[in-house]
C-alpha atoms as a PDB file:
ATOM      1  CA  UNK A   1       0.000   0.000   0.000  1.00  0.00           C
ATOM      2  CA  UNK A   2       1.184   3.790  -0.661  1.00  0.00           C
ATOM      3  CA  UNK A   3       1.433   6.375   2.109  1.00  0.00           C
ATOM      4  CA  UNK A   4       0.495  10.187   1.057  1.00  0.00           C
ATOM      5  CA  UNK A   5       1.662  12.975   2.597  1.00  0.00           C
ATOM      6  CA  UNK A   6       0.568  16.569   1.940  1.00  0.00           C
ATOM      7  CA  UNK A   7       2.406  19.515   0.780  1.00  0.00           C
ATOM      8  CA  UNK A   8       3.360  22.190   3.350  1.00  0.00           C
ATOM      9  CA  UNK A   9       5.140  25.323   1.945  1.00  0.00           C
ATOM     10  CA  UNK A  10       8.715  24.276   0.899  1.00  0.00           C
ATOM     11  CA  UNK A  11       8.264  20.528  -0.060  1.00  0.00           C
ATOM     12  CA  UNK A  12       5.901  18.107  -1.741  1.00  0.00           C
ATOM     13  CA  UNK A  13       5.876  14.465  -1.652  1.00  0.00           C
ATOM     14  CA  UNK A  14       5.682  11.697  -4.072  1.00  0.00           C
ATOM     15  CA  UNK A  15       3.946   8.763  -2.662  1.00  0.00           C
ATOM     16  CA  UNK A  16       5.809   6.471  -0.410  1.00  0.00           C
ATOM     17  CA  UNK A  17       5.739   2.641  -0.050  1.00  0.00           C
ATOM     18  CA  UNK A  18       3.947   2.291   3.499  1.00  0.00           C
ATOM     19  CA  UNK A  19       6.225  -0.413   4.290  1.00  0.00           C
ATOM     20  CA  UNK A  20       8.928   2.105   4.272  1.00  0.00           C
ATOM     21  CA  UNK A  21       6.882   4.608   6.228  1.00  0.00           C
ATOM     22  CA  UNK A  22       5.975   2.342   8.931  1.00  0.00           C
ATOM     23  CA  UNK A  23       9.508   0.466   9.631  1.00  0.00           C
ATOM     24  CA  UNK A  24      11.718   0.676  12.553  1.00  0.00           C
ATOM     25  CA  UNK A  25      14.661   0.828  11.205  1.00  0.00           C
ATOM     26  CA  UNK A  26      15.104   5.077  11.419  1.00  0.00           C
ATOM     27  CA  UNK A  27      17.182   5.187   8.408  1.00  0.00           C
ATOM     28  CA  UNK A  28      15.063   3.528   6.212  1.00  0.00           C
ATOM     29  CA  UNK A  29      12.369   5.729   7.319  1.00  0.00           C
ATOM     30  CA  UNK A  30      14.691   8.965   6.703  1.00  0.00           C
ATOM     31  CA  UNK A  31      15.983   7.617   3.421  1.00  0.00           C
ATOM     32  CA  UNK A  32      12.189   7.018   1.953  1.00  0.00           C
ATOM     33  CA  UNK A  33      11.277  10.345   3.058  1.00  0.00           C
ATOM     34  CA  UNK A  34      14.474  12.115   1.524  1.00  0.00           C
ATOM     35  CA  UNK A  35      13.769  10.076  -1.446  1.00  0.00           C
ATOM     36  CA  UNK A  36      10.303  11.032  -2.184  1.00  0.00           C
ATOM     37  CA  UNK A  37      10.733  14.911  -1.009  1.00  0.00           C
ATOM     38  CA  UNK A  38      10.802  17.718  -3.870  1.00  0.00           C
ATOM     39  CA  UNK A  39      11.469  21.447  -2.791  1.00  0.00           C
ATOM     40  CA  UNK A  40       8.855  23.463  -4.516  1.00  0.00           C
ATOM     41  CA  UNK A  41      10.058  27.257  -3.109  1.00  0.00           C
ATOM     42  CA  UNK A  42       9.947  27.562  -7.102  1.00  0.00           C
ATOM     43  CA  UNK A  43       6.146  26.910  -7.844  1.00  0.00           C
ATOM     44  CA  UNK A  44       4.161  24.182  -9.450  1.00  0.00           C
ATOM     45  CA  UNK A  45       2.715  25.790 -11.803  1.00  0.00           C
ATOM     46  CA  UNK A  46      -0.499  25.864 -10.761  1.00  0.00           C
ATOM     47  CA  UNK A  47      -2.678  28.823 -10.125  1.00  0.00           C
ATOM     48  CA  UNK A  48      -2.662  28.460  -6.398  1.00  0.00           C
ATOM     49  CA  UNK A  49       1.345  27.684  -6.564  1.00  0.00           C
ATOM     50  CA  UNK A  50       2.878  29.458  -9.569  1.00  0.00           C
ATOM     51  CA  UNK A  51       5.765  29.171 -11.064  1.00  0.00           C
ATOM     52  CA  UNK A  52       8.374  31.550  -9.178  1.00  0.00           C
ATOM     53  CA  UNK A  53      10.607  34.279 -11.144  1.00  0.00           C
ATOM     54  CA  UNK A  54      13.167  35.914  -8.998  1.00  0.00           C
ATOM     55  CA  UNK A  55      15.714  36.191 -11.840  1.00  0.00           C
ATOM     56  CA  UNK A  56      17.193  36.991 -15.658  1.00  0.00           C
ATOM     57  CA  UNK A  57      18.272  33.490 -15.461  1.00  0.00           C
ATOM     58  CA  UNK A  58      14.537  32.696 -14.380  1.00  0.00           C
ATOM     59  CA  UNK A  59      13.491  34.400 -17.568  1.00  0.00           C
ATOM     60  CA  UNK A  60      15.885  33.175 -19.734  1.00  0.00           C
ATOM     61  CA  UNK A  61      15.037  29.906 -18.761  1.00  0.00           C
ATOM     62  CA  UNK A  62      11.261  30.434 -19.803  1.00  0.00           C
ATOM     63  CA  UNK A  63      12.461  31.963 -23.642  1.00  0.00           C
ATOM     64  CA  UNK A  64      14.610  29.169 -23.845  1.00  0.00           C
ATOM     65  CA  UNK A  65      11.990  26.188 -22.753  1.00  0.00           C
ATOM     66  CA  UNK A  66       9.522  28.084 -24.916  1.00  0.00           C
ATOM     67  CA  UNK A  67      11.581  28.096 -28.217  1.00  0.00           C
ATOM     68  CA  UNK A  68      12.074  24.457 -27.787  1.00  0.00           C
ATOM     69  CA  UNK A  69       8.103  23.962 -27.991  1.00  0.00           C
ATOM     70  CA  UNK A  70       7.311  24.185 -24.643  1.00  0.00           C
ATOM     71  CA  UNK A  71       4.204  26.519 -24.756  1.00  0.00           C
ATOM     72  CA  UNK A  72       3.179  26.518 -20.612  1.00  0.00           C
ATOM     73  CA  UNK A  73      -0.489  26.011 -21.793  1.00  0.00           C
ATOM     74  CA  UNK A  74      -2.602  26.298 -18.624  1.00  0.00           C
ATOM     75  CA  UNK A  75       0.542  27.137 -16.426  1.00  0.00           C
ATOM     76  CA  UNK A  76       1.107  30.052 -14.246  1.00  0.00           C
ATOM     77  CA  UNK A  77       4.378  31.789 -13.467  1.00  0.00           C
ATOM     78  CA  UNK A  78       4.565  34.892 -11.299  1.00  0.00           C
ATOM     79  CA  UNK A  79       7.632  37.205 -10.153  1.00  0.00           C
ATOM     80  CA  UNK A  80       8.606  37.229  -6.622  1.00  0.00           C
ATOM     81  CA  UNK A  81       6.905  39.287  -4.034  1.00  0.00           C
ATOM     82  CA  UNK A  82       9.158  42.297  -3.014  1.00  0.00           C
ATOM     83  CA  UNK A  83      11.266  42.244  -6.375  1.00  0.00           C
ATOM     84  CA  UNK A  84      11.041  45.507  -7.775  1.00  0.00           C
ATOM     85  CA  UNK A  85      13.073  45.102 -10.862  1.00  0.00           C
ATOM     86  CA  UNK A  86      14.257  42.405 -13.400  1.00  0.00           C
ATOM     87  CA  UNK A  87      17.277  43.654 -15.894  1.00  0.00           C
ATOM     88  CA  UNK A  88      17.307  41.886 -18.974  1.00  0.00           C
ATOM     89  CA  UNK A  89      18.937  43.653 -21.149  1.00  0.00           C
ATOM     90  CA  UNK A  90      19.333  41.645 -24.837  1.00  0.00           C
ATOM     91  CA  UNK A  91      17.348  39.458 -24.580  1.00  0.00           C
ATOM     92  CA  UNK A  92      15.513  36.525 -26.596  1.00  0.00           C
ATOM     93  CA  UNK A  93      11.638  37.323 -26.354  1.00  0.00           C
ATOM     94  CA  UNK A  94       9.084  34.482 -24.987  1.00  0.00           C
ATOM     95  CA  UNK A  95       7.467  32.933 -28.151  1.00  0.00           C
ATOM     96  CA  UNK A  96       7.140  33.422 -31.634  1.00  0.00           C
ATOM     97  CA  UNK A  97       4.668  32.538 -33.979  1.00  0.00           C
ATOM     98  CA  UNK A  98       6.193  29.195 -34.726  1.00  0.00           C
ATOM     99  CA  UNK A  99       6.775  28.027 -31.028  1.00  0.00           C
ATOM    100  CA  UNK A 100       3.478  30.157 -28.895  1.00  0.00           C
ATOM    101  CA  UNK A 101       3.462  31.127 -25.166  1.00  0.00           C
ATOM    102  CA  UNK A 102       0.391  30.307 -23.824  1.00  0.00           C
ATOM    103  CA  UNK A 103       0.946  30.437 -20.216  1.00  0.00           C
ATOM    104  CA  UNK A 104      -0.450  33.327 -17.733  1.00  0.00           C
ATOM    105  CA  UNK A 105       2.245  35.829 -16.775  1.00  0.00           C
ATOM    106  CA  UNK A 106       1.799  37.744 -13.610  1.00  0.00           C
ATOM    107  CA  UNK A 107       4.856  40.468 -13.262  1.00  0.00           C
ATOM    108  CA  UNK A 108       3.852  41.079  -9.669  1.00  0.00           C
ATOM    109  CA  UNK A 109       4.282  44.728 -10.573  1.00  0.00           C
ATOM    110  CA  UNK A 110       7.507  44.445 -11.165  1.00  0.00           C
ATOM    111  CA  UNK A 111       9.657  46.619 -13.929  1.00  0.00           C
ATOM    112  CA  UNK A 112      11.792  44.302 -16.712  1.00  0.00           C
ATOM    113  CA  UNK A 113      14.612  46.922 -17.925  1.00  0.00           C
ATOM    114  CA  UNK A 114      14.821  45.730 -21.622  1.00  0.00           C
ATOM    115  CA  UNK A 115      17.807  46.210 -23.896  1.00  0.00           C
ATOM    116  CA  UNK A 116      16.959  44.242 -27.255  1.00  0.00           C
ATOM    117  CA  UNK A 117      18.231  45.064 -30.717  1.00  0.00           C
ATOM    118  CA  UNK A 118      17.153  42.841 -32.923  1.00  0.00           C
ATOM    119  CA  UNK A 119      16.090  44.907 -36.161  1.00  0.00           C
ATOM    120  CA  UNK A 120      16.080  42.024 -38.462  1.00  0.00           C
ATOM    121  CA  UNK A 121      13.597  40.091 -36.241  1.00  0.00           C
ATOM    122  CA  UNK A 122       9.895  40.315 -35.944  1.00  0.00           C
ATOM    123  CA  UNK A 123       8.061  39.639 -32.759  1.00  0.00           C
ATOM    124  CA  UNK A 124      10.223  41.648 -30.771  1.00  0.00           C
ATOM    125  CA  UNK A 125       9.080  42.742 -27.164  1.00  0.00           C
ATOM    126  CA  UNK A 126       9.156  40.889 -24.070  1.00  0.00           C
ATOM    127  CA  UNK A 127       7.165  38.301 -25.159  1.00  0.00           C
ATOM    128  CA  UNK A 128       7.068  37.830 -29.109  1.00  0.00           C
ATOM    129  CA  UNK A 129       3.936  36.329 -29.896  1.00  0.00           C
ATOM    130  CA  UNK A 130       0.781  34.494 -27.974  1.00  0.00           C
ATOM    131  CA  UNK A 131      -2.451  33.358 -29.183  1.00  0.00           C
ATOM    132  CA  UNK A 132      -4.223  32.513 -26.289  1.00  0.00           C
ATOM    133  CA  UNK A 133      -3.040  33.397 -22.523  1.00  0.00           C
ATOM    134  CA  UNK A 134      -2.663  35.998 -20.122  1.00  0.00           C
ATOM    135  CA  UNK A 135       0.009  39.116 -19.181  1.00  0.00           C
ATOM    136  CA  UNK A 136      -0.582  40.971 -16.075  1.00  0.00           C
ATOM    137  CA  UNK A 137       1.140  43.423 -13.223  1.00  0.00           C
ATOM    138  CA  UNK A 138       4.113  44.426 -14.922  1.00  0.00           C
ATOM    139  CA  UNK A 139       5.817  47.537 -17.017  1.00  0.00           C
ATOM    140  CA  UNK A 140       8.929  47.790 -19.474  1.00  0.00           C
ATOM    141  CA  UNK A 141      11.818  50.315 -19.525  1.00  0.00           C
ATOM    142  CA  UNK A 142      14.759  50.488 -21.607  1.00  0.00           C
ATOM    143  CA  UNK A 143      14.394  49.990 -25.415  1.00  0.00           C
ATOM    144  CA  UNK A 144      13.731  47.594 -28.010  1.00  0.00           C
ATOM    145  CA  UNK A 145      14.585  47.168 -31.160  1.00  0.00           C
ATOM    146  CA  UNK A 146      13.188  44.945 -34.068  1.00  0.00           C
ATOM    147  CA  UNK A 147      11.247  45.247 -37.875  1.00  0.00           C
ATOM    148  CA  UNK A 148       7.788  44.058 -37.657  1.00  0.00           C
ATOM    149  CA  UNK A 149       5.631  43.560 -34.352  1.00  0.00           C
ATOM    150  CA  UNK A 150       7.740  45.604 -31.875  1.00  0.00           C
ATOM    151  CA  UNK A 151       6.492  46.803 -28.771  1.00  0.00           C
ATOM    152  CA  UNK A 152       7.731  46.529 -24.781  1.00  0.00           C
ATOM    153  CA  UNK A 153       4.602  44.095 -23.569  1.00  0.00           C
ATOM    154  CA  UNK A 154       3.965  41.659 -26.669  1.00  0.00           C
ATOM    155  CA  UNK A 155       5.006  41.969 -30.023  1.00  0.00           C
ATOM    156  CA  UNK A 156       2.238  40.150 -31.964  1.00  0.00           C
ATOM    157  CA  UNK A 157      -1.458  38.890 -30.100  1.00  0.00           C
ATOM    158  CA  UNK A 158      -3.447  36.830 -31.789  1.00  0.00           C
ATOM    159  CA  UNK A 159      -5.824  36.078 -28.956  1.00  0.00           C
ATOM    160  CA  UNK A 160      -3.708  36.594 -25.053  1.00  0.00           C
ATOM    161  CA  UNK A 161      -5.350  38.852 -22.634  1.00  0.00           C
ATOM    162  CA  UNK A 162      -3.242  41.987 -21.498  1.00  0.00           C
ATOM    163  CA  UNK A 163      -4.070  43.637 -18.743  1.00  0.00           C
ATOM    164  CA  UNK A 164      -2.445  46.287 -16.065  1.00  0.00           C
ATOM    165  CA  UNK A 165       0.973  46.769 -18.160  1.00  0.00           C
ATOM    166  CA  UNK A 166       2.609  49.737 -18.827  1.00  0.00           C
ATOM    167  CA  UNK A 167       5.547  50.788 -21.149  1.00  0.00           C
ATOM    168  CA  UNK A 168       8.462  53.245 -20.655  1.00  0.00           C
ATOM    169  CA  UNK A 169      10.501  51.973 -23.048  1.00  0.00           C
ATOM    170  CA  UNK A 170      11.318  53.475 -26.497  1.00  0.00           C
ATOM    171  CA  UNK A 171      10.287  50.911 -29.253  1.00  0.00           C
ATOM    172  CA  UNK A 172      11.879  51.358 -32.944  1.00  0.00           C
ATOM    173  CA  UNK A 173      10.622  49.408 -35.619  1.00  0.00           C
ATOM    174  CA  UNK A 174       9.788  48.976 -39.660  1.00  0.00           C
ATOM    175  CA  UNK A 175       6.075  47.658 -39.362  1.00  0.00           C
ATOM    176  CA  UNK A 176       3.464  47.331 -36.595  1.00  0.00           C
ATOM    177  CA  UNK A 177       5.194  49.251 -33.849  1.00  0.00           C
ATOM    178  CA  UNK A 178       3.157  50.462 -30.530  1.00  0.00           C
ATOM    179  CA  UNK A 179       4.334  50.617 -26.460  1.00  0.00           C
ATOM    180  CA  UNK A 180       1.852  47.773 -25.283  1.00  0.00           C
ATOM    181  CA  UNK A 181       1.387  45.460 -28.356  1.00  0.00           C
ATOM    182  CA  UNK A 182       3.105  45.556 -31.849  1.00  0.00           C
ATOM    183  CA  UNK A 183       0.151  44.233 -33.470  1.00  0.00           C
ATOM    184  CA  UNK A 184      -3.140  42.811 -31.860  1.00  0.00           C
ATOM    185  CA  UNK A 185      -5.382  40.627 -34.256  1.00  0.00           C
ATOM    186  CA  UNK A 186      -7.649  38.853 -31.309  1.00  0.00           C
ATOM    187  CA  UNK A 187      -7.028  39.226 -27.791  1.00  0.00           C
ATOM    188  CA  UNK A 188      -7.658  42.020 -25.085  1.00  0.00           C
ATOM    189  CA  UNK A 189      -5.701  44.840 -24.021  1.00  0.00           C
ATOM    190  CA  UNK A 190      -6.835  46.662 -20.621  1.00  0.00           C
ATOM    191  CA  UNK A 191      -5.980  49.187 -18.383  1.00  0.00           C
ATOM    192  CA  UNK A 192      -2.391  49.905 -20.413  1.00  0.00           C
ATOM    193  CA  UNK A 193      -0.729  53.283 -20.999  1.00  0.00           C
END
């Protein structure tokens, strides 16, 4: 038979043989515990326990998974409480058109200092493209830097929901330029200067 144990704050718990669970041998006990203990200070993804961004690395990290296909569909990620700021400088936006995001984005209020020039790119902003999804709590500074669907929030929506952003940055472009969104063809945009 299995033994569950629930989550507290810092760890959840695979199942664990109750045969393990129940010896007296102590380090059996401790070593089936160790073994089936995963820290999750970092999220799980979930709406109740999102995904945790403290970091550029953190960020990176997302761009990257994303470009390999991974499009977050239904997961949540949201910055740290008490971080104020996130520099990114150059860096590769969260989804094109080829590989979506699709996950909902909550910036905690927090400001991502951008420093992208990519002029020969389209979907340039801090995240390139979504079609379904949401972005929330969070402005851009710096400046950015592409050809078509440029902007600081999301460079191309074809159906994400945007709300409470706002842009400081300065955003140079060819085609389909703006501060929020480059180009929005389905989606929402609310409460965004």
């Amino acid at each position: 038979t299995w033994t569950f144990k629930e989550k507290d704050l810092v760890s959840g718990y695979y199942p664990q043989l109750s045969a393990f669970v129940d010896s007296n041998v102590k380090r059996v006990k401790d070593f089936s515990l160790n073994a089936v203990t995963r820290s999750i200070e970092g999220g799980l993804g979930t709406k109740d326990s999102p995904y945790i961004i403290e970091t550029k690395e953190d960020m990176d990290t997302l761009s990257y998974n994303v470009s390999i296909g991974n499009t977050y569909e239904n997961y949540y990620f949201k910055v740290k409480d008490g971080i104020d700021q996130i520099i990114l400088d150059d860096f590769a936006p969260i989804g094109k058109s080829a590989k979506p995001f699709r996950g909902n984005f909550d910036g905690n209020f927090a400001d991502f200092s951008l420093s992208i020039n990519r002029a020969s790119e389209s979907e340039v902003a801090l995240f390139g493209f979504m079609d379904k999804g949401l972005i929330k709590n969070l402005s851009i500074s710096g400046n950015v830097v592409g050809a078509n669907y440029v902007s600081g929030i999301l460079g191309l929506n074809y159906g994400a929901e945007v709300t409470n952003v706002y842009n400081n940055a300065r955003i140079s472009g060819t085609n389909h330029i703006g501060g929020i969104v480059g180009y929005l063809q389905q989606g929402t945009i609310s409460f965004a200067s």
